[in-house]
C-alpha atoms as a PDB file:
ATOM      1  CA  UNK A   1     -13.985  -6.840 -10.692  1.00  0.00           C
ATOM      2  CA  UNK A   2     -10.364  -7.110 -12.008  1.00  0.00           C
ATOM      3  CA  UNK A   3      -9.637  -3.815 -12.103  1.00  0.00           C
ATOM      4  CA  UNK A   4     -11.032  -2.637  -9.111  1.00  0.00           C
ATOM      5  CA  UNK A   5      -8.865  -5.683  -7.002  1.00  0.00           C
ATOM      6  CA  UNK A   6      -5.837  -4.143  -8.971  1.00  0.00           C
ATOM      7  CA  UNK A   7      -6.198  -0.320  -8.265  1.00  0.00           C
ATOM      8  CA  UNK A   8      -8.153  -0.679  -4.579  1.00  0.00           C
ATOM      9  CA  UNK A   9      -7.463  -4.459  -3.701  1.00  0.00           C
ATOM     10  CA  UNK A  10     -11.317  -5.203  -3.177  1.00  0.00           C
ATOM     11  CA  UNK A  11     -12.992  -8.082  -4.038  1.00  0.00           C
ATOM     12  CA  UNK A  12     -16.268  -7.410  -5.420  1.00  0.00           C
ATOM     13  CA  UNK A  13     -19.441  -9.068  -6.214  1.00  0.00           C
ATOM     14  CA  UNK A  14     -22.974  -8.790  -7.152  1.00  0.00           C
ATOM     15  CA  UNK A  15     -21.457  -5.913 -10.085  1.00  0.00           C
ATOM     16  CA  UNK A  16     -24.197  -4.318 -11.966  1.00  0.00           C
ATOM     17  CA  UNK A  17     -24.348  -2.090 -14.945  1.00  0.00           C
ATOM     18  CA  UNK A  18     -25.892   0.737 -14.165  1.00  0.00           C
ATOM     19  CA  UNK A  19     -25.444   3.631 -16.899  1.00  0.00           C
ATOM     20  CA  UNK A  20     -22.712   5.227 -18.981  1.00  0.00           C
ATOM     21  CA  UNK A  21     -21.768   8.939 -19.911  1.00  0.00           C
ATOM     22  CA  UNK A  22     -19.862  10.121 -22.829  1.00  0.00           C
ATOM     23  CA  UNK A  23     -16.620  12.589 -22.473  1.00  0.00           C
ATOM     24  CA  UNK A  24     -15.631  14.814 -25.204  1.00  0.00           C
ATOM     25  CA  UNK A  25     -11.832  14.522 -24.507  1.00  0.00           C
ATOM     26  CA  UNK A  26     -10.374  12.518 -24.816  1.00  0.00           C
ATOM     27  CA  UNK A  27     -12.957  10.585 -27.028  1.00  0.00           C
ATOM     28  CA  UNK A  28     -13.852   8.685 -23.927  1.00  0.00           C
ATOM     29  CA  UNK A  29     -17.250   6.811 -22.129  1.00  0.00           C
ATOM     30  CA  UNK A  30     -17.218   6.816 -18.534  1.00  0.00           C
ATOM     31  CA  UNK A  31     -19.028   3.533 -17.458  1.00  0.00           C
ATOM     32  CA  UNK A  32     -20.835   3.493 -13.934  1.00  0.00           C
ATOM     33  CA  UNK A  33     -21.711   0.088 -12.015  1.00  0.00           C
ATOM     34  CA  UNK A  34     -22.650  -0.757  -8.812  1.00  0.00           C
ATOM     35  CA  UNK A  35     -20.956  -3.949  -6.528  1.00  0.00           C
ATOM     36  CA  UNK A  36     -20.905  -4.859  -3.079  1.00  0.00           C
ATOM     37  CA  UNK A  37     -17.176  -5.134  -1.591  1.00  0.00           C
ATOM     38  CA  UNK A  38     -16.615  -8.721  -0.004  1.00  0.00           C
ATOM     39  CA  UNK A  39     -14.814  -6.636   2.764  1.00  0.00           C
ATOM     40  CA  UNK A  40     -13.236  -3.020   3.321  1.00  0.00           C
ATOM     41  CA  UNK A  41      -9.818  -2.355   3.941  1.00  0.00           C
ATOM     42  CA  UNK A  42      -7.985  -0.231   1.070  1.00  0.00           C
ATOM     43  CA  UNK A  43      -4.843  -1.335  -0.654  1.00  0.00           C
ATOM     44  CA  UNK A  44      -4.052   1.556  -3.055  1.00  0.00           C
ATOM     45  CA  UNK A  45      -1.829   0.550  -6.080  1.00  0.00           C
ATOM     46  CA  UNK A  46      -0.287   3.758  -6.326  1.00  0.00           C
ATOM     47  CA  UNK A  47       1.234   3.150 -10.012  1.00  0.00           C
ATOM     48  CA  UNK A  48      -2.719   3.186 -10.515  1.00  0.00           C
ATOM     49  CA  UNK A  49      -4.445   5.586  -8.487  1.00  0.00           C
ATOM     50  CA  UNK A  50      -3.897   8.397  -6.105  1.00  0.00           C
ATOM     51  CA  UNK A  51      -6.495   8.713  -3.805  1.00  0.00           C
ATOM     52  CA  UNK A  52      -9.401   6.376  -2.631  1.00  0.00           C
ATOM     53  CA  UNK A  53     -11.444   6.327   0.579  1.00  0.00           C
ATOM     54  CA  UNK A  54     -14.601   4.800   2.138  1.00  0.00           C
ATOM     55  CA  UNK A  55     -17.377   7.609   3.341  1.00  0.00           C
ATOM     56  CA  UNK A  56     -20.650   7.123   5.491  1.00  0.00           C
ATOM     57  CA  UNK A  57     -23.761   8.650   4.089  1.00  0.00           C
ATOM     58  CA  UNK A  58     -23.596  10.866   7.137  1.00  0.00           C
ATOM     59  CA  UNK A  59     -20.364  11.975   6.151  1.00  0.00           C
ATOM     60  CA  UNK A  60     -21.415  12.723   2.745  1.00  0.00           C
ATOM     61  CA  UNK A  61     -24.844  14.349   3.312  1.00  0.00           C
ATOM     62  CA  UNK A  62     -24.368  17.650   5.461  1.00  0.00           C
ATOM     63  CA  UNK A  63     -22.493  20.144   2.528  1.00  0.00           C
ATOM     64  CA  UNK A  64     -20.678  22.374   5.473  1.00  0.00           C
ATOM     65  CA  UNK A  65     -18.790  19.120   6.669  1.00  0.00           C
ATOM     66  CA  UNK A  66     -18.427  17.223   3.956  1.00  0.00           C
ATOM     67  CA  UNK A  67     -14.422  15.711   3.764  1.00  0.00           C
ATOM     68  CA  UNK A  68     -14.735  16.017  -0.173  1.00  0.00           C
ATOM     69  CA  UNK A  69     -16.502  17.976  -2.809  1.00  0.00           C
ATOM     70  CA  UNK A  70     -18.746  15.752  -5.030  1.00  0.00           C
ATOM     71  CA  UNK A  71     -18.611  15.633  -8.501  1.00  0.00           C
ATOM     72  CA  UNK A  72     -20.547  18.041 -11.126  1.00  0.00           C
ATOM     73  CA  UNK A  73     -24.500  17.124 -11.228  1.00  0.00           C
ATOM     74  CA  UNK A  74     -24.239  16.450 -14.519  1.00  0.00           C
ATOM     75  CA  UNK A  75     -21.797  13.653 -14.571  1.00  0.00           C
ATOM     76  CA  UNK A  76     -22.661   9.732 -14.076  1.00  0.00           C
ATOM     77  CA  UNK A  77     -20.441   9.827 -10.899  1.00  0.00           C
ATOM     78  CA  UNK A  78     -22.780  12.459  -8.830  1.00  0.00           C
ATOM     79  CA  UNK A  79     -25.404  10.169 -10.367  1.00  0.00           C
ATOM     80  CA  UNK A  80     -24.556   7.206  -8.358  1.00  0.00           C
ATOM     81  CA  UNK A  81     -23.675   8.979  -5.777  1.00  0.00           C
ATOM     82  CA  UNK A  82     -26.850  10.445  -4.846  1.00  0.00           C
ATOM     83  CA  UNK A  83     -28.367   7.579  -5.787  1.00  0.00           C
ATOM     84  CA  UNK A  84     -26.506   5.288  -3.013  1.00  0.00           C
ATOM     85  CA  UNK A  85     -27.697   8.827  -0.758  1.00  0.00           C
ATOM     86  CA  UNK A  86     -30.927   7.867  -1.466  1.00  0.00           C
ATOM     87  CA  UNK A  87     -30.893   4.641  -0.102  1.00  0.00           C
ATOM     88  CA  UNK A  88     -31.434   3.692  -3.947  1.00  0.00           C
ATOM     89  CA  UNK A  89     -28.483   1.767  -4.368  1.00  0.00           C
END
């Protein structure tokens, strides 16, 4: 929760483990969780991170106008992606 009020400034609650994924370089694990965000406006930390942005699952389901390209299949990211696509998460 810390580190997602420092990089995004959102409070979040209800945080859940959900899997992890090993990456080769550089000897790192990439750990995926699920929260719910007390409330939505962004506050980027820019010392932190570059780029962050809220989507709809409209906005993210039709590939021709889709704002961003998802991540790889094979990477935890996608996973929780489609997973929150599915109405899953």
């Amino acid at each position: 929760a810390r580190e997602v009020f420092e990089e995004v400034g959102i409070e979040v609650d209800n945080i859940r483990y959900r899997s992890s994924q090993p990456w080769p370089f550089p000897q790192s694990l990439m750990l995926g969780f699920q929260a719910s965000a007390r409330h939505q406006p962004l506050r980027l930390d820019p010392e932190e991170i570059e780029d962050a942005r809220w989507f709809t699952r409209e906005e993210l389901l039709d590939p021709e106008t889709r704002p961003v390209q998802l991540p790889n299949t094979d990477s935890i990211a996608r996973y929780l992606i489609d997973e929150w696509l599915d109405g899953d998460i």
